[in-house]
Protein backbone atom coordinates (compact mmCIF):
# COMPACT_ATOMS: atom_id res chain seq x y z
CA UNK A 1 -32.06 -17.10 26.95
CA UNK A 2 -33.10 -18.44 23.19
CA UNK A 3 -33.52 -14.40 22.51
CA UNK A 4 -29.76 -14.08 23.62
CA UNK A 5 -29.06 -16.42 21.98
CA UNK A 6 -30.42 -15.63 18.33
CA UNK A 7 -29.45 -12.13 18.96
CA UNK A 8 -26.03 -13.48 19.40
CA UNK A 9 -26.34 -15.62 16.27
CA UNK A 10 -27.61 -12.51 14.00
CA UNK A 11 -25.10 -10.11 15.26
CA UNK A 12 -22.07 -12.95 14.02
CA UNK A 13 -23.54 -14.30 11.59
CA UNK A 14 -23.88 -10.23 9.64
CA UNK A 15 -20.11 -9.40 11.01
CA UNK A 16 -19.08 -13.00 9.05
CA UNK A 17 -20.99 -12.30 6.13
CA UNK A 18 -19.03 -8.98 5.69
CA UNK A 19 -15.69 -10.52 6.61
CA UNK A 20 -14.73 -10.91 2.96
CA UNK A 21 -15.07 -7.66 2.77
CA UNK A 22 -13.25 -6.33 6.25
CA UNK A 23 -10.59 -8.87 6.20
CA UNK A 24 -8.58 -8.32 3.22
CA UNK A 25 -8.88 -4.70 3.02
CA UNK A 26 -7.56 -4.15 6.98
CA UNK A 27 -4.57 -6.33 6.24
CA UNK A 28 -4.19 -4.42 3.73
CA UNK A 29 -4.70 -1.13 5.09
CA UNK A 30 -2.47 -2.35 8.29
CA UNK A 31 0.17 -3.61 6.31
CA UNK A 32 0.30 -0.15 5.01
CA UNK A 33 -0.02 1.20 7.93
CA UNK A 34 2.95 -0.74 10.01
CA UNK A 35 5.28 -1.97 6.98
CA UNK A 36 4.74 0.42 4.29
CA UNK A 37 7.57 3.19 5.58
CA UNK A 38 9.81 0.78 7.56
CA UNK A 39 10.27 -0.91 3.95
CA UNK A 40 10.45 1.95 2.04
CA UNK A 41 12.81 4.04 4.23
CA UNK A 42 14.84 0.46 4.40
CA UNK A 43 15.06 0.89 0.73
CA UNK A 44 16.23 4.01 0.27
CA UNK A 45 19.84 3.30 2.59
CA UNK A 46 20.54 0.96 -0.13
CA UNK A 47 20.45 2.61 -3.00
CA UNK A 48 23.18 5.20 -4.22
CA UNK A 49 21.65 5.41 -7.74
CA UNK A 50 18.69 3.88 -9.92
CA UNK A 51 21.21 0.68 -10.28
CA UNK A 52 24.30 1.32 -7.53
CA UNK A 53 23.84 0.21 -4.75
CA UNK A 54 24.81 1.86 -1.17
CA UNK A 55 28.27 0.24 1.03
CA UNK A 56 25.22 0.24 3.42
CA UNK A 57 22.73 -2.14 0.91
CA UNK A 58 25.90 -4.56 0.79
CA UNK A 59 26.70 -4.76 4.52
CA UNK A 60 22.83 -4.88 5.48
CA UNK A 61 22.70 -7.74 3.40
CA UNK A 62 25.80 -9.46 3.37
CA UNK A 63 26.96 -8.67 6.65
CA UNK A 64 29.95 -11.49 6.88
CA UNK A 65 31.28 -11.22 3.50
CA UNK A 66 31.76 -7.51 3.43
CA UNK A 67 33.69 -8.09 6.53
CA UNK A 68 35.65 -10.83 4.77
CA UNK A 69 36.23 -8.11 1.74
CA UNK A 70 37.48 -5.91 4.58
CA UNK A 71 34.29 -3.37 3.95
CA UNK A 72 35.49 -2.88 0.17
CA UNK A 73 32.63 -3.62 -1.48
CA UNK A 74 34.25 -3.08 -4.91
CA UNK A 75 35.65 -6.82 -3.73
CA UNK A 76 32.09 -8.52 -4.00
CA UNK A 77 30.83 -9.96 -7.19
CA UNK A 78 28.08 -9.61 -9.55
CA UNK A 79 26.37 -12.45 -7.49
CA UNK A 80 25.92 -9.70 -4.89
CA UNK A 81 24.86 -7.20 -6.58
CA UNK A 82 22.05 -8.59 -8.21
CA UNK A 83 20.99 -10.01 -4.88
CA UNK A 84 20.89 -6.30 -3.22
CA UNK A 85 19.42 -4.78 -6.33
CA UNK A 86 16.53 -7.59 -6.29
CA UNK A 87 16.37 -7.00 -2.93
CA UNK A 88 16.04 -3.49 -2.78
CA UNK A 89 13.92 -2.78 -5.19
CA UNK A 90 11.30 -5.90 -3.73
CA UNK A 91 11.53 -3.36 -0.75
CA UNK A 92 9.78 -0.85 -3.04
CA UNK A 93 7.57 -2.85 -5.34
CA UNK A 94 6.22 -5.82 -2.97
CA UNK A 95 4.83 -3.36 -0.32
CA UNK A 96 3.07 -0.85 -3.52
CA UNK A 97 1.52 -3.91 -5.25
CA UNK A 98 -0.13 -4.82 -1.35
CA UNK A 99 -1.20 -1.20 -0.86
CA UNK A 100 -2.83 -0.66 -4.39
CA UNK A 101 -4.02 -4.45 -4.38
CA UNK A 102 -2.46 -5.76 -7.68
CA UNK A 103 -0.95 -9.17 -8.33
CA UNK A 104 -1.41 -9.40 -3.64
CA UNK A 105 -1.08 -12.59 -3.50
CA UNK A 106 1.92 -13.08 -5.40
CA UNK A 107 3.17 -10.14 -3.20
CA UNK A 108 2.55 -11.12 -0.23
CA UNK A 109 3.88 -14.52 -0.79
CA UNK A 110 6.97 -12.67 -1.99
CA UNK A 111 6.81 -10.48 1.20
CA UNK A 112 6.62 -13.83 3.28
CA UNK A 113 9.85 -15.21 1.60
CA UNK A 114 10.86 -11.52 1.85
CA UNK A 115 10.62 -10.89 5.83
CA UNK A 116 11.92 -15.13 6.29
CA UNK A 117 15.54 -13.84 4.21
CA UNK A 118 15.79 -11.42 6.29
CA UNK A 119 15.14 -12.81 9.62
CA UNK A 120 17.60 -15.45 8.62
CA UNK A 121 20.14 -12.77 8.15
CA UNK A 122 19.66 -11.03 11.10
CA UNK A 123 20.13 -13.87 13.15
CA UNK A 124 22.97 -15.52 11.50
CA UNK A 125 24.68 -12.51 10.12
CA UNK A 126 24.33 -9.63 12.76
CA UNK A 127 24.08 -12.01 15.53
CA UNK A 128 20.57 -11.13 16.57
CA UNK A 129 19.67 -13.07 19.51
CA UNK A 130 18.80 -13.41 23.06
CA UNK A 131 15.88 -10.80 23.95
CA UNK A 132 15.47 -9.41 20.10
CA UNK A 133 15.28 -12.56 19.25
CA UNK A 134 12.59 -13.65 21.53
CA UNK A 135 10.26 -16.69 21.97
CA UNK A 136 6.92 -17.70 21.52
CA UNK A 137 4.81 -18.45 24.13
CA UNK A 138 6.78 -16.11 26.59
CA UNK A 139 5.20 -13.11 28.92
CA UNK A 140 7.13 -10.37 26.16
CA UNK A 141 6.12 -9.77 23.63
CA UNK A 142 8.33 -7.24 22.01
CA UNK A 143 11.23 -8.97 20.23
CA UNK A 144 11.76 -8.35 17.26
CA UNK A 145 11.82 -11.56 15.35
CA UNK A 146 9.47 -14.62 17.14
CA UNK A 147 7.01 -11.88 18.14
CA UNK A 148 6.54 -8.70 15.63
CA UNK A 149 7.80 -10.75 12.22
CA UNK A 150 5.31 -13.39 13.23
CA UNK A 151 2.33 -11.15 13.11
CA UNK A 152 4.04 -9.31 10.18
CA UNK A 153 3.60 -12.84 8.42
CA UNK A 154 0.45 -13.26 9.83
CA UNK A 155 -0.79 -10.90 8.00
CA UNK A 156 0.79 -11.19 4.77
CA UNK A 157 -1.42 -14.96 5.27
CA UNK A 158 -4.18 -13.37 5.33
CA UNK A 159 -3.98 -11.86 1.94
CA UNK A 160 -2.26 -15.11 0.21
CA UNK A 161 -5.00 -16.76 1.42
CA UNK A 162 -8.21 -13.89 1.28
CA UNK A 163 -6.46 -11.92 -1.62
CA UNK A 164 -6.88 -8.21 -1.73
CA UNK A 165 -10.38 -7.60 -1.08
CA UNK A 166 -13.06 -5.74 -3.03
CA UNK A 167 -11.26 -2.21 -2.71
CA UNK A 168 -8.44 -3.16 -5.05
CA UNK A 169 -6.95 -3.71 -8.39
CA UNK A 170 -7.27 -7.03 -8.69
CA UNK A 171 -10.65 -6.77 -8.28
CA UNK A 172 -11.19 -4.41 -10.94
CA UNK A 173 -8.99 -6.57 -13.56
CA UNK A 174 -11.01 -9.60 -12.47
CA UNK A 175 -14.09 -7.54 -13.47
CA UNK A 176 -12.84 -6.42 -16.48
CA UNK A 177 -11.83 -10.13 -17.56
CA UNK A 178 -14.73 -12.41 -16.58
């Protein structure tokens, strides 16, 4: 049993040892792999030039008050367009700095605030609810904002917390620098 035991305790104690390695770079890596295109695709409906935004970047955003402006987005004021371009182009930049690893933490605290905005709008501007909105705790585990944005943030966590690993920029500037 002791030989169980110990071989139990050597086997965890290597796989912990190189979990500052494996940690940061597979949230990485699966941010990249989950969020990377659903962001960047996102993106791309709300742009209509390098600074014009898309009818589509104004109603995905601002659901209620395009309605109010009777879907003439003309109507809506700078305040709006500054928070779709910032918006939009966080879409592109937040999830590059992740991949790449520069400035992570900053991003993915960014991405956090990020996927929070626009659960919020979801729910109280298109009126997600009921099964898409889910709950936690429940036998499915599917909907779309308790259950998948919750491990989406989980992950982003990780790297506010672990950074971006040794496979990254930030490692190489904090090389360079020290």
């Amino acid at each position: 049993m002791n030989t169980l035991i110990s071989l139990h305790n050597a086997i965890f104690a290597r796989l912990s040892a190189a979990g500052d390695i494996i940690t940061p770079t597979l949230a990485r890596f699966v941010f990249g792999a989950v969020l990377m295109q659903y962001y960047w695709a996102s993106a791309g409906t709300k742009l209509d030039g390098f600074l014009s935004p898309s009818d589509g970047g104004y109603i995905q955003i601002f659901p209620k008050a395009v309605e109010a402006a009777g879907y003439d987005t003309s109507q809506l004021g700078v305040f709006h367009w500054v928070v779709v371009m910032a918006g939009t182009y966080a879409e592109y930049i937040l999830p590059l700095l992740i991949i790449i690893g520069l400035l992570t933490r900053l991003a993915a605290i960014g991405m956090v605030g990020f996927v929070s905005l626009q659960s919020i709008v979801d729910i109280t501007g298109h009126g997600v609810g009921g099964a898409d909105l889910g709950a936690w705790f429940d036998k499915a585990s599917g909907a779309l904002i308790m259950d998948q944005r919750t491990l989406w943030v989980f992950v982003l966590l990780v790297l506010v917390v672990r950074g971006a690993g040794p496979f990254s920029v930030d490692r190489l500037l904090k090389r360079t620098v020290v």
